[in-house]
C-alpha atoms as a PDB file:
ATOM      1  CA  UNK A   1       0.000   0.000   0.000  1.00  0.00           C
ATOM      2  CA  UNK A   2       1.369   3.579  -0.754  1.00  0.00           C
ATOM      3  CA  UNK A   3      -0.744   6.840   0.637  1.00  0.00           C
ATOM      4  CA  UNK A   4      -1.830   7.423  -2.575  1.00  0.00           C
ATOM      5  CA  UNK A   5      -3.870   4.252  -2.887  1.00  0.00           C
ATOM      6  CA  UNK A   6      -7.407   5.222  -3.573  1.00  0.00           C
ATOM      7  CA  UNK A   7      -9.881   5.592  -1.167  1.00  0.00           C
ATOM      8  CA  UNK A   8     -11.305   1.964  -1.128  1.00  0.00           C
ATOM      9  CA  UNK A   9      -7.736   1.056   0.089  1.00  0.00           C
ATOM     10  CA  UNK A  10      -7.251   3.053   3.021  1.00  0.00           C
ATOM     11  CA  UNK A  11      -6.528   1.263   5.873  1.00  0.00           C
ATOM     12  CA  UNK A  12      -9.834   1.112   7.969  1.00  0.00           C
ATOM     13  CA  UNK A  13     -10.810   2.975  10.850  1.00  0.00           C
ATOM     14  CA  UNK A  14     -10.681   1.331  14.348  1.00  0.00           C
ATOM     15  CA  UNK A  15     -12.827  -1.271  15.704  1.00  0.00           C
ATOM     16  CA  UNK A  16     -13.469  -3.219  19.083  1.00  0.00           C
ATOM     17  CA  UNK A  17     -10.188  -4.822  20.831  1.00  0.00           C
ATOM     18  CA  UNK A  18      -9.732  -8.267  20.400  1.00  0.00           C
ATOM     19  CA  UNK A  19      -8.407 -10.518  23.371  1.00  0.00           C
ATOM     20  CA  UNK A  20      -4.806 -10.056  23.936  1.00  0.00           C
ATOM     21  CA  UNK A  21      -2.376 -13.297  23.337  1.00  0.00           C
ATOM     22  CA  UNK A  22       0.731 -13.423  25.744  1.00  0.00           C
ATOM     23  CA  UNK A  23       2.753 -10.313  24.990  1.00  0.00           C
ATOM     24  CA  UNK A  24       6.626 -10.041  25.549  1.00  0.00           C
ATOM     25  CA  UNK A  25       7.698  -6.646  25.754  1.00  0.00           C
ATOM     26  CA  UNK A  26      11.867  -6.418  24.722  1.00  0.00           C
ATOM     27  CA  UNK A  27      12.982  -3.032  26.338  1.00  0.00           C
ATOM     28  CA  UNK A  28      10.820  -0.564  28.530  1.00  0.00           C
ATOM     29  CA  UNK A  29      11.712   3.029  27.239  1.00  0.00           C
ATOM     30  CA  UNK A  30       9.002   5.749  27.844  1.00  0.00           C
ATOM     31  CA  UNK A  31       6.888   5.086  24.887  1.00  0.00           C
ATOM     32  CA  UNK A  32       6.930   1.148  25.780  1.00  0.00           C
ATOM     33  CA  UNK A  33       6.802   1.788  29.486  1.00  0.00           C
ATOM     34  CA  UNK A  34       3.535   3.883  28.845  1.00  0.00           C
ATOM     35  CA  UNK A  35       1.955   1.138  27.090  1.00  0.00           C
ATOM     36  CA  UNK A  36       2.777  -1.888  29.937  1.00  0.00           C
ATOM     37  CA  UNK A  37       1.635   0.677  32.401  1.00  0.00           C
ATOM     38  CA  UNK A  38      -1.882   1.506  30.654  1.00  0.00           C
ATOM     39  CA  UNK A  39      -2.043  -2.174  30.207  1.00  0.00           C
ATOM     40  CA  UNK A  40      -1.476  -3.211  33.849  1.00  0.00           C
ATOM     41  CA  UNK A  41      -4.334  -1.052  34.697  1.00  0.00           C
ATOM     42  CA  UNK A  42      -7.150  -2.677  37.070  1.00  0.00           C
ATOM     43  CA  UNK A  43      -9.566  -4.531  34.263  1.00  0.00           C
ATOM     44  CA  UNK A  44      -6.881  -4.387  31.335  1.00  0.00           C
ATOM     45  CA  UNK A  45      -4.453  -6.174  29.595  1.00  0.00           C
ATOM     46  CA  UNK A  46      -3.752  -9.756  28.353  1.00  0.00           C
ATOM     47  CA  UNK A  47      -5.075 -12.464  30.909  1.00  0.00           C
ATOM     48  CA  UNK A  48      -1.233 -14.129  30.769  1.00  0.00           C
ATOM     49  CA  UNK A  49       1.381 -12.233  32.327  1.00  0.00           C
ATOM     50  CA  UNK A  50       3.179  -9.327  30.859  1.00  0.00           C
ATOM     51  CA  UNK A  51       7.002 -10.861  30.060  1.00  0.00           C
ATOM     52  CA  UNK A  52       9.336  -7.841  30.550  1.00  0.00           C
ATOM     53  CA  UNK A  53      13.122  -7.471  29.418  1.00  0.00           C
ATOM     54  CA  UNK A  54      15.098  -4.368  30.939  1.00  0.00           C
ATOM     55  CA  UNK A  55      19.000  -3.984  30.710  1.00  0.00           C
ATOM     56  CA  UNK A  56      19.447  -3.898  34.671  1.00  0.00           C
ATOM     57  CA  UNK A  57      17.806  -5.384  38.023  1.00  0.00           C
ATOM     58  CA  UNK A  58      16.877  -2.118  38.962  1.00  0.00           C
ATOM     59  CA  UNK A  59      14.777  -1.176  36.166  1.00  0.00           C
ATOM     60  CA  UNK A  60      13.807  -4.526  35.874  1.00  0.00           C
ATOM     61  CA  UNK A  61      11.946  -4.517  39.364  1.00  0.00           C
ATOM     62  CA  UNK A  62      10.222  -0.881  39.067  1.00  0.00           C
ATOM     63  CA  UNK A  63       7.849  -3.180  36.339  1.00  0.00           C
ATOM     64  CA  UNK A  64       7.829  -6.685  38.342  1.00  0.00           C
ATOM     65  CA  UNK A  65       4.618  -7.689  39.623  1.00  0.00           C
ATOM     66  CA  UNK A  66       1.481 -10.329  39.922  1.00  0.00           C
ATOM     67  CA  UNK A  67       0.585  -8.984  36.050  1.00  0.00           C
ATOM     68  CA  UNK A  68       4.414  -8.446  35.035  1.00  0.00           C
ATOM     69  CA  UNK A  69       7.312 -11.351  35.075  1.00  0.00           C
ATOM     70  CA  UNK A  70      10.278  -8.770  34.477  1.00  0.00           C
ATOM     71  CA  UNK A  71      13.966 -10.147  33.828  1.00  0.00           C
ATOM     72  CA  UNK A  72      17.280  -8.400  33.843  1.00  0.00           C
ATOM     73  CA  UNK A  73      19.713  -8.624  30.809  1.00  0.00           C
ATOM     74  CA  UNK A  74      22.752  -8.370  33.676  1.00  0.00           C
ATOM     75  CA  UNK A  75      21.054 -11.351  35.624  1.00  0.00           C
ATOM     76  CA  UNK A  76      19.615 -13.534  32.985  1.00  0.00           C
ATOM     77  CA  UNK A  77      21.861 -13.111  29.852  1.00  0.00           C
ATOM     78  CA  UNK A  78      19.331 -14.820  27.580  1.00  0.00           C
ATOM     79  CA  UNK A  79      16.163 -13.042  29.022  1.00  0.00           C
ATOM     80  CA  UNK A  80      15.353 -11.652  25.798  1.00  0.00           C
ATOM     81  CA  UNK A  81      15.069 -14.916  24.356  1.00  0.00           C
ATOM     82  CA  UNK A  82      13.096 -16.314  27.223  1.00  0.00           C
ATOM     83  CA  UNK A  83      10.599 -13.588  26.793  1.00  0.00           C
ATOM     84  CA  UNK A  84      10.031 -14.051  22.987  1.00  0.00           C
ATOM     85  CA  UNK A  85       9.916 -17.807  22.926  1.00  0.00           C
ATOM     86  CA  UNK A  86       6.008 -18.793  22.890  1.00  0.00           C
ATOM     87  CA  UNK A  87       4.484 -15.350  22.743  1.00  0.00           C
ATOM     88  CA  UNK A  88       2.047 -14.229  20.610  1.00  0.00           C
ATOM     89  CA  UNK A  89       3.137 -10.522  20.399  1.00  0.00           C
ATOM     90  CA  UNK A  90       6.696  -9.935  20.785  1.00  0.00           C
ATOM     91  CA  UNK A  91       6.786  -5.734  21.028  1.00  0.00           C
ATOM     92  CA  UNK A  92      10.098  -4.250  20.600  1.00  0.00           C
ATOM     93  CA  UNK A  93      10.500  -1.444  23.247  1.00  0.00           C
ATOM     94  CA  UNK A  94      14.246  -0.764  23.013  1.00  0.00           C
ATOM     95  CA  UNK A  95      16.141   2.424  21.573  1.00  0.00           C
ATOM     96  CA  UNK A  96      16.462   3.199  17.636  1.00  0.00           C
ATOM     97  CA  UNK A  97      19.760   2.325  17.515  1.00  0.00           C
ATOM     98  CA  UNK A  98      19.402  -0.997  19.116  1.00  0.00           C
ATOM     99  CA  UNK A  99      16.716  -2.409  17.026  1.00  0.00           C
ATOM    100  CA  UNK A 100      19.063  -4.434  14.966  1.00  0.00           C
ATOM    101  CA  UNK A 101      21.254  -6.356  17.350  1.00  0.00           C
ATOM    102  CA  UNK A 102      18.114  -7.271  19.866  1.00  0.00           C
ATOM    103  CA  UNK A 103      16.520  -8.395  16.315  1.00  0.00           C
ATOM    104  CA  UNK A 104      19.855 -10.708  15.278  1.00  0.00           C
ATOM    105  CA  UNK A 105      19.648 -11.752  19.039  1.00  0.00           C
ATOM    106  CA  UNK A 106      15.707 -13.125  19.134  1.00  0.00           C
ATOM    107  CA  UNK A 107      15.139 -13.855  15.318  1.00  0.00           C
ATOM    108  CA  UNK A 108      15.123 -18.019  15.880  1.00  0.00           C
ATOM    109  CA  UNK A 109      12.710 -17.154  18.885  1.00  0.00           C
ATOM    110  CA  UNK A 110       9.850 -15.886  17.226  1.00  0.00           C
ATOM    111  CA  UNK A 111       7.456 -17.642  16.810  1.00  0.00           C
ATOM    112  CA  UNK A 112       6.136 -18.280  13.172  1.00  0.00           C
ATOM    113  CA  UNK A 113       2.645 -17.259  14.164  1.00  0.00           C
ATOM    114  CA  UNK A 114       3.405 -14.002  16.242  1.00  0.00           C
ATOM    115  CA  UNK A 115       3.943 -10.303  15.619  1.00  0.00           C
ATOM    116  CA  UNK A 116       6.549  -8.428  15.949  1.00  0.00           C
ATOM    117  CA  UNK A 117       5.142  -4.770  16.828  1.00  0.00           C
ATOM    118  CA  UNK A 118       8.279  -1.924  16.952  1.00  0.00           C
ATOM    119  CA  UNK A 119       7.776   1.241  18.782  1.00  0.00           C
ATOM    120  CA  UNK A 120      11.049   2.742  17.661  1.00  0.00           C
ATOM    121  CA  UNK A 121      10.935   6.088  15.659  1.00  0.00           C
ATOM    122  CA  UNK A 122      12.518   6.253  12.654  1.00  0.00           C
ATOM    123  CA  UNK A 123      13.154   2.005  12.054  1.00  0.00           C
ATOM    124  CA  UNK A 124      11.520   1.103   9.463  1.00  0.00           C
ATOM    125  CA  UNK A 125       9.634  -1.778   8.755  1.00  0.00           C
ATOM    126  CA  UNK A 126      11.962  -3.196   5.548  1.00  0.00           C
ATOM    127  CA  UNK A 127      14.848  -2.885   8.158  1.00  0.00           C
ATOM    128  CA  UNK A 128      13.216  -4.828  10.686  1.00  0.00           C
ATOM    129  CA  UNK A 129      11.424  -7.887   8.266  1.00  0.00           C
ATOM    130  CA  UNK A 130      14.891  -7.913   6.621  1.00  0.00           C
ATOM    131  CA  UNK A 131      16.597  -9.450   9.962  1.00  0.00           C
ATOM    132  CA  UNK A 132      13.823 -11.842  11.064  1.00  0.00           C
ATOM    133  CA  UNK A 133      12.477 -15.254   9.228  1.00  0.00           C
ATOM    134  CA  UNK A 134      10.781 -14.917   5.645  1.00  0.00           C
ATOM    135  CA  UNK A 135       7.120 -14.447   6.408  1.00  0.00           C
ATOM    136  CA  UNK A 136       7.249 -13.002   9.712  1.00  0.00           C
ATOM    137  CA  UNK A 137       4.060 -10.300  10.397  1.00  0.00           C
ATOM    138  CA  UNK A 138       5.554  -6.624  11.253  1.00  0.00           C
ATOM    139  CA  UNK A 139       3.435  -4.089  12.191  1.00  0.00           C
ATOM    140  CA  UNK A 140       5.268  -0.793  13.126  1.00  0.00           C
ATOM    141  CA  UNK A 141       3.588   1.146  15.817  1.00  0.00           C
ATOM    142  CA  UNK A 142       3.649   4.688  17.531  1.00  0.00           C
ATOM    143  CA  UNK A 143       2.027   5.623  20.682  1.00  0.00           C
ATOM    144  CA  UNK A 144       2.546   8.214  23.150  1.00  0.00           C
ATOM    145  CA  UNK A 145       2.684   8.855  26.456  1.00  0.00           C
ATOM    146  CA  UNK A 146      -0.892   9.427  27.636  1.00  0.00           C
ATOM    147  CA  UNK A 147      -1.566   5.613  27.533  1.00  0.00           C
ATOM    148  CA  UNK A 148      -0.069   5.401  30.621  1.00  0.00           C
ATOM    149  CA  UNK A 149      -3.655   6.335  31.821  1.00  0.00           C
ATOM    150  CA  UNK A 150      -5.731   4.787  29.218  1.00  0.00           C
ATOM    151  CA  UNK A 151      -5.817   7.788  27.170  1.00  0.00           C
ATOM    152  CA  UNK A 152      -3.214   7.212  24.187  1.00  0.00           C
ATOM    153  CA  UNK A 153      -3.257   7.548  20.905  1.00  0.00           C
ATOM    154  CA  UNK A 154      -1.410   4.923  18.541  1.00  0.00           C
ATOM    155  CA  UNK A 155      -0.711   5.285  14.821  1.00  0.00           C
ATOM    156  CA  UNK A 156      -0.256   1.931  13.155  1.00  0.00           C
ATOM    157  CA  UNK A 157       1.163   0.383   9.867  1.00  0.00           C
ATOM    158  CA  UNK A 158       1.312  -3.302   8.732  1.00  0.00           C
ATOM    159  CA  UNK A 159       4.570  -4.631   7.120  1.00  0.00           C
ATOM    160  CA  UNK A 160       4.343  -6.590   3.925  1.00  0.00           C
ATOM    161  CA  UNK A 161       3.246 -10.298   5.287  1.00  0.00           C
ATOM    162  CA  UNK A 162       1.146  -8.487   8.035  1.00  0.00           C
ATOM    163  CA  UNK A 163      -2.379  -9.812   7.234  1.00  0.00           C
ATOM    164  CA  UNK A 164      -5.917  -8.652   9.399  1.00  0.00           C
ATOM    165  CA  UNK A 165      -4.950 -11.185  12.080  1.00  0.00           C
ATOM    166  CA  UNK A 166      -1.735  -9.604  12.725  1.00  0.00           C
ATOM    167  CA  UNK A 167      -3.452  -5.803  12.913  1.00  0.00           C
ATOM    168  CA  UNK A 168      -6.299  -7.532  15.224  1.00  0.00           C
ATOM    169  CA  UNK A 169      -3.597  -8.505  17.552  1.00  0.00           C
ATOM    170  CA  UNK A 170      -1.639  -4.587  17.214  1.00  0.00           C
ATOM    171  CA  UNK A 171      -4.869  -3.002  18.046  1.00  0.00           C
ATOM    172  CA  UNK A 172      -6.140  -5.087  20.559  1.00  0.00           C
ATOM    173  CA  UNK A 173      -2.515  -4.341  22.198  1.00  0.00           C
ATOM    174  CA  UNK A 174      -3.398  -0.728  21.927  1.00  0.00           C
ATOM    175  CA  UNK A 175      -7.079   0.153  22.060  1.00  0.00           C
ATOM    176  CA  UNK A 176      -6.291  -1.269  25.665  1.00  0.00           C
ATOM    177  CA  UNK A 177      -4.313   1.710  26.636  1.00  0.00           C
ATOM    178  CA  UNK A 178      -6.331   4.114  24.475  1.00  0.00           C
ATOM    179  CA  UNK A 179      -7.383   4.871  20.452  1.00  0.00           C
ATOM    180  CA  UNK A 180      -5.912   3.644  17.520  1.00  0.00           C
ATOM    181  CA  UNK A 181      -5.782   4.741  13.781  1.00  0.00           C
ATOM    182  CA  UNK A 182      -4.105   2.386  10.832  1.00  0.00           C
ATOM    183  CA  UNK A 183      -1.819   4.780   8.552  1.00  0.00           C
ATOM    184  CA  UNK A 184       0.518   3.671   5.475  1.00  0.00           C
ATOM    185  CA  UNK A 185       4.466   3.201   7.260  1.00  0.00           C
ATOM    186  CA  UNK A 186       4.857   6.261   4.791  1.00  0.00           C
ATOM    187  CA  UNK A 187       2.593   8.663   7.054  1.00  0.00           C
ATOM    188  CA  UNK A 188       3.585   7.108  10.390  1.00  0.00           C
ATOM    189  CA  UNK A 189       6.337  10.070  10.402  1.00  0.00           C
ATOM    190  CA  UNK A 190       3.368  12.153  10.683  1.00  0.00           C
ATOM    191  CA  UNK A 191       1.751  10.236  12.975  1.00  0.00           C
ATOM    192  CA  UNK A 192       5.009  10.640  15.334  1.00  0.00           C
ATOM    193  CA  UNK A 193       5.020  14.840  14.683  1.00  0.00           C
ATOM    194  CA  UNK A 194       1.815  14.693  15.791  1.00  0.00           C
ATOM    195  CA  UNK A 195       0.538  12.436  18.605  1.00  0.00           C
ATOM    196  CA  UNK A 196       3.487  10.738  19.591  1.00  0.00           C
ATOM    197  CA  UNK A 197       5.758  13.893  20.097  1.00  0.00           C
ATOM    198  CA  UNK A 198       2.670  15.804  20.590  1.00  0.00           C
ATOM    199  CA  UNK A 199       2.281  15.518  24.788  1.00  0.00           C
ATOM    200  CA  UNK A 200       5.679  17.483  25.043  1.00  0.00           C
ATOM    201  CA  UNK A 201       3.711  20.760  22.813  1.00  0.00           C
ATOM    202  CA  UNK A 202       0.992  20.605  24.978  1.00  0.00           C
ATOM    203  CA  UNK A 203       3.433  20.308  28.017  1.00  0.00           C
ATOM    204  CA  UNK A 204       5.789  23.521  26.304  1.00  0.00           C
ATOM    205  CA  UNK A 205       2.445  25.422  26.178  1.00  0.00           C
ATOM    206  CA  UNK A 206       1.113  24.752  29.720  1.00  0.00           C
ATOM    207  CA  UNK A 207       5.004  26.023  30.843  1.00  0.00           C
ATOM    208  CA  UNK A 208       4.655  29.158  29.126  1.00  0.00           C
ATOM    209  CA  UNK A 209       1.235  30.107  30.433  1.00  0.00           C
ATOM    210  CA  UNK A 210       2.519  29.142  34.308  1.00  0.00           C
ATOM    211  CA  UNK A 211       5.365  31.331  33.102  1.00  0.00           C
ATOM    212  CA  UNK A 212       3.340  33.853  31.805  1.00  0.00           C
ATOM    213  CA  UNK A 213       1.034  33.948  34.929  1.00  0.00           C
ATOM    214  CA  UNK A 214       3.825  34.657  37.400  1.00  0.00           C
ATOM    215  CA  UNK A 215       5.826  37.049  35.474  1.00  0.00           C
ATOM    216  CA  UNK A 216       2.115  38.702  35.901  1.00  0.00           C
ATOM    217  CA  UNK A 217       1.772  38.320  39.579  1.00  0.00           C
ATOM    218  CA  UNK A 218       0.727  35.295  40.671  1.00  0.00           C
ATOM    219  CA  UNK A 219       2.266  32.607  42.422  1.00  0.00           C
ATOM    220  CA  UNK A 220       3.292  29.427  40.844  1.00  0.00           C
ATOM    221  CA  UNK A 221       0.789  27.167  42.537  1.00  0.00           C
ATOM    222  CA  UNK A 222      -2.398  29.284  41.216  1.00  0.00           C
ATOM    223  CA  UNK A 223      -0.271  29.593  38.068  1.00  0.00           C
ATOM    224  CA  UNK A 224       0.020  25.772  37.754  1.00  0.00           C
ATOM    225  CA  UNK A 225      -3.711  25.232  38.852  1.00  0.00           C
ATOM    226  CA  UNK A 226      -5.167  27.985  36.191  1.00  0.00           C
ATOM    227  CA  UNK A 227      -2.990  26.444  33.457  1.00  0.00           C
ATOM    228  CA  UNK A 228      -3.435  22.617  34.198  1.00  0.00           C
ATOM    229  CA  UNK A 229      -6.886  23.149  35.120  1.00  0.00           C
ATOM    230  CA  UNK A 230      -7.419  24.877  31.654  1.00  0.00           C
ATOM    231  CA  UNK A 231      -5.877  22.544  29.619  1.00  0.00           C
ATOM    232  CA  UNK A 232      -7.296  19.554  31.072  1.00  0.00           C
ATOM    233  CA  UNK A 233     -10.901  21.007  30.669  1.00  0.00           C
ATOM    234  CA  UNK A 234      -9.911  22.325  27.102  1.00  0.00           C
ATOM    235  CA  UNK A 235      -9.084  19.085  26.104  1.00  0.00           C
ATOM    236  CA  UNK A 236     -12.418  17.114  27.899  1.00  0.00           C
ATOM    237  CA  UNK A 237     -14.703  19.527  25.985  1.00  0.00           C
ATOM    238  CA  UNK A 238     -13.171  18.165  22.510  1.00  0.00           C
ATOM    239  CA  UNK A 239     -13.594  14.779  23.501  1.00  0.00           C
ATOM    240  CA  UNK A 240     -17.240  15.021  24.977  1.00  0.00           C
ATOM    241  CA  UNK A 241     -18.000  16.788  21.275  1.00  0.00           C
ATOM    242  CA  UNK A 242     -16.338  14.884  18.202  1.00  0.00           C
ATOM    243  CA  UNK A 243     -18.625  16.286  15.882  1.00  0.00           C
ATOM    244  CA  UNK A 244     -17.798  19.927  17.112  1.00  0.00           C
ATOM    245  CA  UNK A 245     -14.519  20.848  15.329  1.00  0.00           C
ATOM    246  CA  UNK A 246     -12.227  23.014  17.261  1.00  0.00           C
ATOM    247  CA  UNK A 247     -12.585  25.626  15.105  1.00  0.00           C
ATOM    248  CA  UNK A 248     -16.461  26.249  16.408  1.00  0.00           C
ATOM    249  CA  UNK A 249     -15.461  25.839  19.998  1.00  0.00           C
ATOM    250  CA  UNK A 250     -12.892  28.152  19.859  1.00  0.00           C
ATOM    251  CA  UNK A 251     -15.400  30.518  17.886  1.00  0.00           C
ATOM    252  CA  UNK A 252     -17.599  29.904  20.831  1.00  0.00           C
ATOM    253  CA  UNK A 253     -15.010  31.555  23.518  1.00  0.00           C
ATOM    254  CA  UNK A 254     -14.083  33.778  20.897  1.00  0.00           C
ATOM    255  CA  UNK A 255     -16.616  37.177  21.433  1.00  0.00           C
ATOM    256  CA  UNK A 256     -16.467  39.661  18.849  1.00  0.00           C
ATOM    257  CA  UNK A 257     -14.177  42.791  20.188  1.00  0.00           C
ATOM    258  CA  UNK A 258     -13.137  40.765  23.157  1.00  0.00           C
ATOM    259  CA  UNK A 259     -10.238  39.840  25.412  1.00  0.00           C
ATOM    260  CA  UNK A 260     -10.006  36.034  23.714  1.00  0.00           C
ATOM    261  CA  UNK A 261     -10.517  37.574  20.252  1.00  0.00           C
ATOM    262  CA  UNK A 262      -7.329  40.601  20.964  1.00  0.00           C
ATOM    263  CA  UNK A 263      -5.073  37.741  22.315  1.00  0.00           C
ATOM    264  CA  UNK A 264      -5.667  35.365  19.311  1.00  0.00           C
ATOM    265  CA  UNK A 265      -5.198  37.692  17.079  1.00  0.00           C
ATOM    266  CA  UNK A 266      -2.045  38.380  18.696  1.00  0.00           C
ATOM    267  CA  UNK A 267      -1.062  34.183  18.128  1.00  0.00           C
ATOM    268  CA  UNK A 268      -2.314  34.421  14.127  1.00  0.00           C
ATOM    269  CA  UNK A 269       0.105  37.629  13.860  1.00  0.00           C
ATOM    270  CA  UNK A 270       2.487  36.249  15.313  1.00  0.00           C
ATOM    271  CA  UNK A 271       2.410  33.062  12.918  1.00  0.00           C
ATOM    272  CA  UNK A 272       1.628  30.339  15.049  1.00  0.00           C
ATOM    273  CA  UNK A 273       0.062  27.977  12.823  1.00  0.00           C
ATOM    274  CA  UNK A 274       3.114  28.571  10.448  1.00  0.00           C
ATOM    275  CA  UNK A 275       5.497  27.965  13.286  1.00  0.00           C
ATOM    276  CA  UNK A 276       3.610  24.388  14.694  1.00  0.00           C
ATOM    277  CA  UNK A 277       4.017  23.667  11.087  1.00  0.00           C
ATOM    278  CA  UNK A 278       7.446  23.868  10.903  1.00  0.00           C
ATOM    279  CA  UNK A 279       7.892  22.251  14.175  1.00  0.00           C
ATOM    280  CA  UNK A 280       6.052  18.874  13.038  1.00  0.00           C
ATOM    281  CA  UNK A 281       7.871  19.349   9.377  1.00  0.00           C
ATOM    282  CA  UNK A 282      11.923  18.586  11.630  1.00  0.00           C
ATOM    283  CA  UNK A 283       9.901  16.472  13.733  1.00  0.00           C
ATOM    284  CA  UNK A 284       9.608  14.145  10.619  1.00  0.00           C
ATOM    285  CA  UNK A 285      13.014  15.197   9.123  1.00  0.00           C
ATOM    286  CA  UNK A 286      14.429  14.162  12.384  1.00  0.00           C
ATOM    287  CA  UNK A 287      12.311  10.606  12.431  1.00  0.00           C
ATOM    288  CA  UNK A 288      14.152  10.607   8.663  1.00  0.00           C
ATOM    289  CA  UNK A 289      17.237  11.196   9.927  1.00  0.00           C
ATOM    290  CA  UNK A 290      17.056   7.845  12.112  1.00  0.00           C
ATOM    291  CA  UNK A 291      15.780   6.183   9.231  1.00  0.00           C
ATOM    292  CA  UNK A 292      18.659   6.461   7.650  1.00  0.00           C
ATOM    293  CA  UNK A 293      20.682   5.594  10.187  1.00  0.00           C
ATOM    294  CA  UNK A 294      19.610   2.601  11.682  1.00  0.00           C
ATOM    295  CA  UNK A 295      18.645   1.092   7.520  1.00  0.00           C
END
């Protein structure tokens, strides 16, 4: 598939989760760790117990529970093996630049009948099918953060032996920690500008309006609960109204020859959309960037 495919062949929008299959999780970095933690929610998450791979025993135990076996690389050499051997999703969790020798490491683990889902920016799917057995389903992922509470967002995009069975399992993995949308590899660049890199914008934002407020005059607690406060409710109104565009509820705090109209103008002037623009645009270059290297 290419994004130019015509609109009959666009990947289809999400559906109800599946049940989960025993997941090993290779690696716990920040996007991974979200994801184990939104799955080891109360009422969530794969019935069999997470199996977790982290380089040391202290990592290692922050994730070890009833719901999580977690092993140590520096204690159990061949714990990424362990892990992979029988499970039905084997999600690769470690850094960019690792991808390749953890793939070399586990490729005669794999099971012929799992999937392999990668949450590392930039590594591309050819790069990853190319070190594992012919035939083996790929589907490259890219959540962020917020699934740590159930409230992610996951871009995802099948490799070339990936079949429906294979995407069932990918967003089963991650409507559990939040919702998921099925892009061509091609746009998952975008996908990472956007959501997964996204949380840190919103965070930037809520900084400068704390910022703002006590160069202003207040203190930094009411500063931090005006801010917060604002954003969280901002972004509950959107989701309580998906059929509302954002436009039309900003147009709705928006009065004509008022405060929120003088300090929006202000933001236009000043070129915001131009500059979010350019923002996401070396987002991707950057997610390029590691394509290249790690190819």
């Amino acid at each position: 598939m290419t994004a130019s495919d015509s609109a009959a062949d666009r990947p289809a929008q999400p559906h109800a989760s599946t049940s989960l299959p025993t997941i090993a999780m290779l690696g716990v970095g920040n996007m991974s760790g979200a994801v184990l933690a939104g799955l080891t929610r109360p009422g969530y998450g794969p019935t069999e117990p997470i199996r977790v791979t982290n380089r040391t025993e202290a990592r290692a135990a922050t994730h070890r529970s009833e719901r999580v076996i977690a092993h140590a690389l520096e204690n159990t050499p061949t714990a990424n093996v362990d892990a992979a051997l029988g499970a039905g999703v084997v999600v690769l969790g470690v850094k960019p630049g690792m991808i390749a020798d953890l793939l070399d490491e586990v490729r005669d683990a794999i099971s012929p009948d799992a999937v392999v889902v990668s949450v590392a920016a930039g590594v591309t799917i050819e790069s990853i099918e190319r070190r594992l057995a012919p035939g083996t389903r790929v589907v490259r992922a890219m959540p962020n953060t917020p699934a740590t509470l159930g409230l992610g967002v996951t871009g995802i995009a099948r490799g070339t032996t990936a079949d429906d069975r294979a995407i069932a399992d990918a967003r089963a993995l991650f409507e559990a920690v939040g919702d998921v949308v099925e892009v061509y590899e091609a746009q998952l660049d975008i996908v990472t500008g956007i959501s997964g890199s996204g949380p840190a914008y919103v965070y930037l934002v809520v900084e400068e309006l704390m910022r703002t407020a006590e160069v202003l005059g207040l203190d930094a607690e009411r500063a931090r609960t005006l801010a917060v406060g604002t954003v969280r409710g901002a972004g509950a109104m959107l989701a309580a109204a998906p059929e509302t565009e954002p436009s039309e509820l900003r147009h709705r705090v928006t009065s004509p020859g008022g405060t929120t109209e003088r300090a929006i103008a202000v933001l236009q002037q000043g070129g915001l959309g131009d500059l979010i623009e350019r923002a996401v645009r070396a987002n991707i270059q950057r997610s390029n960037e590691l394509a290249a290297e790690n190819s």
